[in-house]
C-alpha atoms as a PDB file:
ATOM      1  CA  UNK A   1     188.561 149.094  13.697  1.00  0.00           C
ATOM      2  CA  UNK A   2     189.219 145.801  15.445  1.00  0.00           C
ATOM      3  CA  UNK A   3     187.389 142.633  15.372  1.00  0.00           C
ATOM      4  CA  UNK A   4     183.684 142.433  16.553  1.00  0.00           C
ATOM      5  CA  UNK A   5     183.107 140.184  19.540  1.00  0.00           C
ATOM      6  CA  UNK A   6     180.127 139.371  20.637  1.00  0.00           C
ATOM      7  CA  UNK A   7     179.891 138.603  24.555  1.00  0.00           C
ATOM      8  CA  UNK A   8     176.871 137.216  26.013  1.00  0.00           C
ATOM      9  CA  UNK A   9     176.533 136.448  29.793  1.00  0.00           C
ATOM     10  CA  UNK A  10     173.810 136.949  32.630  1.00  0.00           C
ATOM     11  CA  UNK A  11     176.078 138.356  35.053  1.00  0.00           C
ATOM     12  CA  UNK A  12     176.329 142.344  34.526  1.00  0.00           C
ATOM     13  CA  UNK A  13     180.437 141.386  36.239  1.00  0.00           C
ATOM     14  CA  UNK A  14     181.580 138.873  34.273  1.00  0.00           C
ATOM     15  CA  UNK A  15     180.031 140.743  30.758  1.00  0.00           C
ATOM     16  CA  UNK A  16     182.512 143.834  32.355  1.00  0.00           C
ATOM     17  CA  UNK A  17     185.240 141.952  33.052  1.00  0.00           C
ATOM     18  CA  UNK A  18     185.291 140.184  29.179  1.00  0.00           C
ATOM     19  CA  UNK A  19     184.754 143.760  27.861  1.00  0.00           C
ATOM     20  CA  UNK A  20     187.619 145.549  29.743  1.00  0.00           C
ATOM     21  CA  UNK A  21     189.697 142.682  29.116  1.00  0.00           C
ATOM     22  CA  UNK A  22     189.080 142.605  25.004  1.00  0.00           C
ATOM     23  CA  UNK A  23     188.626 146.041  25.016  1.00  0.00           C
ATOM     24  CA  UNK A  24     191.714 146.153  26.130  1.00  0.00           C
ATOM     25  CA  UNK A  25     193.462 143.852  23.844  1.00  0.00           C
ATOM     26  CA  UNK A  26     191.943 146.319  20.676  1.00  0.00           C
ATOM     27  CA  UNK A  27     188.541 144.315  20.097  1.00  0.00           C
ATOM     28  CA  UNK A  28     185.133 145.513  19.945  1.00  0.00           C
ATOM     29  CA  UNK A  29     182.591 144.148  22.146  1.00  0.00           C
ATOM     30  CA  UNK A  30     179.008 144.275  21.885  1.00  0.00           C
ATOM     31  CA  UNK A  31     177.373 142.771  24.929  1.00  0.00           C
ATOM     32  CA  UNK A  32     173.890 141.014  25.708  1.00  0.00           C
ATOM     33  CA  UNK A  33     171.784 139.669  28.615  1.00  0.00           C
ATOM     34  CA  UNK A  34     171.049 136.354  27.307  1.00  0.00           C
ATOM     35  CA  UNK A  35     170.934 133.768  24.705  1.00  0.00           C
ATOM     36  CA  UNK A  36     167.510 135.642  23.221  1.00  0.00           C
ATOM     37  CA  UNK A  37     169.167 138.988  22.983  1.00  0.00           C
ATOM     38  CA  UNK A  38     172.770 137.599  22.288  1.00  0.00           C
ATOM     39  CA  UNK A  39     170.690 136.193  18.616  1.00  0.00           C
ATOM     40  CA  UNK A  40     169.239 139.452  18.297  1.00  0.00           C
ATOM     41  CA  UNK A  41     172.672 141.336  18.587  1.00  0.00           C
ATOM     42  CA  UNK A  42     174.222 138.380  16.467  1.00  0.00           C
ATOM     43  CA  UNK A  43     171.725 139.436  13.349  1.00  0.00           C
ATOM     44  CA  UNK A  44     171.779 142.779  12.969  1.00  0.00           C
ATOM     45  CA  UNK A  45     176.041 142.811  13.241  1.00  0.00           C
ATOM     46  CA  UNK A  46     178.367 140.097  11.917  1.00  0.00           C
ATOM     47  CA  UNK A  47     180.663 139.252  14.759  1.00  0.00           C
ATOM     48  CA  UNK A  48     184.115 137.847  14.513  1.00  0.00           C
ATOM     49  CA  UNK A  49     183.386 135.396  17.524  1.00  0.00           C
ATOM     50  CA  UNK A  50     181.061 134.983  20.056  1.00  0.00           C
ATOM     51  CA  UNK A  51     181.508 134.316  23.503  1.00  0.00           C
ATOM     52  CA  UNK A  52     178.809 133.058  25.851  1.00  0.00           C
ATOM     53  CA  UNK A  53     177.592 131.085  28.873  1.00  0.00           C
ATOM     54  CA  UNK A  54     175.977 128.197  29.359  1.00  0.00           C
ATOM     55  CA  UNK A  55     173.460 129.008  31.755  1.00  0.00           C
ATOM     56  CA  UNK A  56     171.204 131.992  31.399  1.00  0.00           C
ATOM     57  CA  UNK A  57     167.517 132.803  31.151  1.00  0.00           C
ATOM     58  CA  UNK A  58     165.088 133.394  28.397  1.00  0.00           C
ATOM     59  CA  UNK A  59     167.845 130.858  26.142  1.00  0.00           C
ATOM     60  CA  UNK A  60     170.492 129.322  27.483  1.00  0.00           C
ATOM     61  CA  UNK A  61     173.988 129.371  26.014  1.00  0.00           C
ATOM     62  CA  UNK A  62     173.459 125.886  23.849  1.00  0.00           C
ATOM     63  CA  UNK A  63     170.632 126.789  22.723  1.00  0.00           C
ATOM     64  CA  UNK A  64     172.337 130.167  21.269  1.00  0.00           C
ATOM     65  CA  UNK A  65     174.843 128.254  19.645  1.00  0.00           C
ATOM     66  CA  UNK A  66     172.509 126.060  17.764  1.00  0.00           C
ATOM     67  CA  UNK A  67     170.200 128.589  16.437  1.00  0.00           C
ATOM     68  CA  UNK A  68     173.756 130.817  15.633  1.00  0.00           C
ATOM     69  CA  UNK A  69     175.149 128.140  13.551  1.00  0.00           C
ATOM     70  CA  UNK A  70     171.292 128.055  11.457  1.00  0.00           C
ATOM     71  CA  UNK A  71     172.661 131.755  10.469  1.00  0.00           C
ATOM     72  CA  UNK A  72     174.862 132.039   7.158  1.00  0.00           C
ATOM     73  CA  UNK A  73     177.042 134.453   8.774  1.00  0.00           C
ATOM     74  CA  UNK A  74     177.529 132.533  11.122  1.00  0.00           C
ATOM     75  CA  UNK A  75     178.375 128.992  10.218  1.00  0.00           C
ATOM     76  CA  UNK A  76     182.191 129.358  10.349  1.00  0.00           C
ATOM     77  CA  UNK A  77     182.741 131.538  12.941  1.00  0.00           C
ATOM     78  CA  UNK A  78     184.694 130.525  16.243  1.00  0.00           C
ATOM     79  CA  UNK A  79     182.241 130.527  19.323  1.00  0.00           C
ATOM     80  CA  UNK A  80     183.598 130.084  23.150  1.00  0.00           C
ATOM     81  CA  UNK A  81     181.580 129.023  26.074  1.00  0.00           C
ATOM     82  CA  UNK A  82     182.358 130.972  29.089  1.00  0.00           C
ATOM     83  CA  UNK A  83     181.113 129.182  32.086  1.00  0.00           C
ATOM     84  CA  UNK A  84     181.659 127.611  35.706  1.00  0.00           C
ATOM     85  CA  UNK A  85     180.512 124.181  34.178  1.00  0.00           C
ATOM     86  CA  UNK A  86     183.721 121.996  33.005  1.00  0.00           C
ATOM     87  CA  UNK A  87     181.413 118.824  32.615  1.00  0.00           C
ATOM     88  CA  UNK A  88     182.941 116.173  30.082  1.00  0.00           C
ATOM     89  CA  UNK A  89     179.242 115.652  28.767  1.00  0.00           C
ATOM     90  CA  UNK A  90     178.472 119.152  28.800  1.00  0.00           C
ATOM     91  CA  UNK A  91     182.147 119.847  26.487  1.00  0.00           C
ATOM     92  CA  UNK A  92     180.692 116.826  23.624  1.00  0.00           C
ATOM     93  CA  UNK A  93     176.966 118.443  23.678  1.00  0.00           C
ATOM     94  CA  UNK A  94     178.328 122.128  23.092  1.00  0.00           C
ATOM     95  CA  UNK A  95     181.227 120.690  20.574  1.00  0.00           C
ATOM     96  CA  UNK A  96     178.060 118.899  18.731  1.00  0.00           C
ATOM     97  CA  UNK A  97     175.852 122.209  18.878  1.00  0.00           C
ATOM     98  CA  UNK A  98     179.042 124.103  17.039  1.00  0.00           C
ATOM     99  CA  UNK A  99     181.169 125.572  19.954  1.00  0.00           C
ATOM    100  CA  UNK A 100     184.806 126.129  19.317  1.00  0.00           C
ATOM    101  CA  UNK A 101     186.333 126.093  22.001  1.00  0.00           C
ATOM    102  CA  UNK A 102     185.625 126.409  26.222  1.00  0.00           C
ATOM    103  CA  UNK A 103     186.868 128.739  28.908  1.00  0.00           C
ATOM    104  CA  UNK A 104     185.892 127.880  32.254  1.00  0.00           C
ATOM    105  CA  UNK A 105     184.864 130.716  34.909  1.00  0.00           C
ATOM    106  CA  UNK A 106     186.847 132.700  36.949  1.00  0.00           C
ATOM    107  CA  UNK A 107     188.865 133.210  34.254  1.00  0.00           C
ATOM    108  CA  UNK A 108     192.492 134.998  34.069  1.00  0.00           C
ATOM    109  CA  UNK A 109     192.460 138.128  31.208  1.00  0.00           C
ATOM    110  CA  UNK A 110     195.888 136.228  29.937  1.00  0.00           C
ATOM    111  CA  UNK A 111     194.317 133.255  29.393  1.00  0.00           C
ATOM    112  CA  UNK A 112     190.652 135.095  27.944  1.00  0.00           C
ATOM    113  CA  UNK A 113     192.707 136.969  25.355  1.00  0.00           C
ATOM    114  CA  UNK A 114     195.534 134.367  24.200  1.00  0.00           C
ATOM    115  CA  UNK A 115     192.306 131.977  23.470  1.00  0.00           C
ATOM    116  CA  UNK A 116     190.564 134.711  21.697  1.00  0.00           C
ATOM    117  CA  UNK A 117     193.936 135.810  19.522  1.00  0.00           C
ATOM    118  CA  UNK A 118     194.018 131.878  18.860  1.00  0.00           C
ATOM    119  CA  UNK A 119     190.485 131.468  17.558  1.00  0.00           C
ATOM    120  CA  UNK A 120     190.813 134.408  15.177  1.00  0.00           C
ATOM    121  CA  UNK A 121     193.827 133.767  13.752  1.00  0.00           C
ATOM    122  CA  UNK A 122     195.628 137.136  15.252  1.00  0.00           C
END
């Protein structure tokens, strides 16, 4: 079995497009709607990383990160925001909430997966 990834976004076409791009790469994916059901998904499976965006309703991507990182399971592992924002301010707040790393939306599959192989070690 390959490593559990945990992708939480809004849109129905980007969550598709980070599953059939992992998916294709060997990883699992789990998906979720939103921050609230990204936590949800986050405690009753360990992921190997989470990947999320920033802005989404019922809780918003920081917000996920922070309450993520309150988890024991979750304290060391790698976390990438997947938005449209590429805000210097934005980068320091979601490097202080825990984030690992950033990818910014629309995002190439080469790019999505040689980040992902980086965080994990592969």
């Amino acid at each position: 079995m390959g490593k559990l990834i945990l992708s939480v976004d809004d849109s129905p076409s980007v969550r598709q497009m980070v599953k059939l791009t992992l998916a294709g790469a060997g990883y699992d994916v789990v998906q979720a709607n939103d921050g609230a059901e990204g936590l949800a998904a986050a405690r009753s499976r360990q992921a190997d990383l989470v990947i999320t965006d920033l802005n989404m309703p019922v809780m918003n991507g920081m917000a996920l990160i922070r309450e993520l990182r309150k988890l024991p399971g979750y304290q060391g592992t790698p976390i990438l925001f997947l938005t449209t924002e590429s805000d210097g301010e934005l980068k320091k707040e979601a490097r202080a909430a825990g984030a690992t790393g950033w990818v910014t939306k629309p995002f190439q599959q080469e790019q999505l997966v040689a980040v992902v192989k980086k965080v994990l070690g592969a």
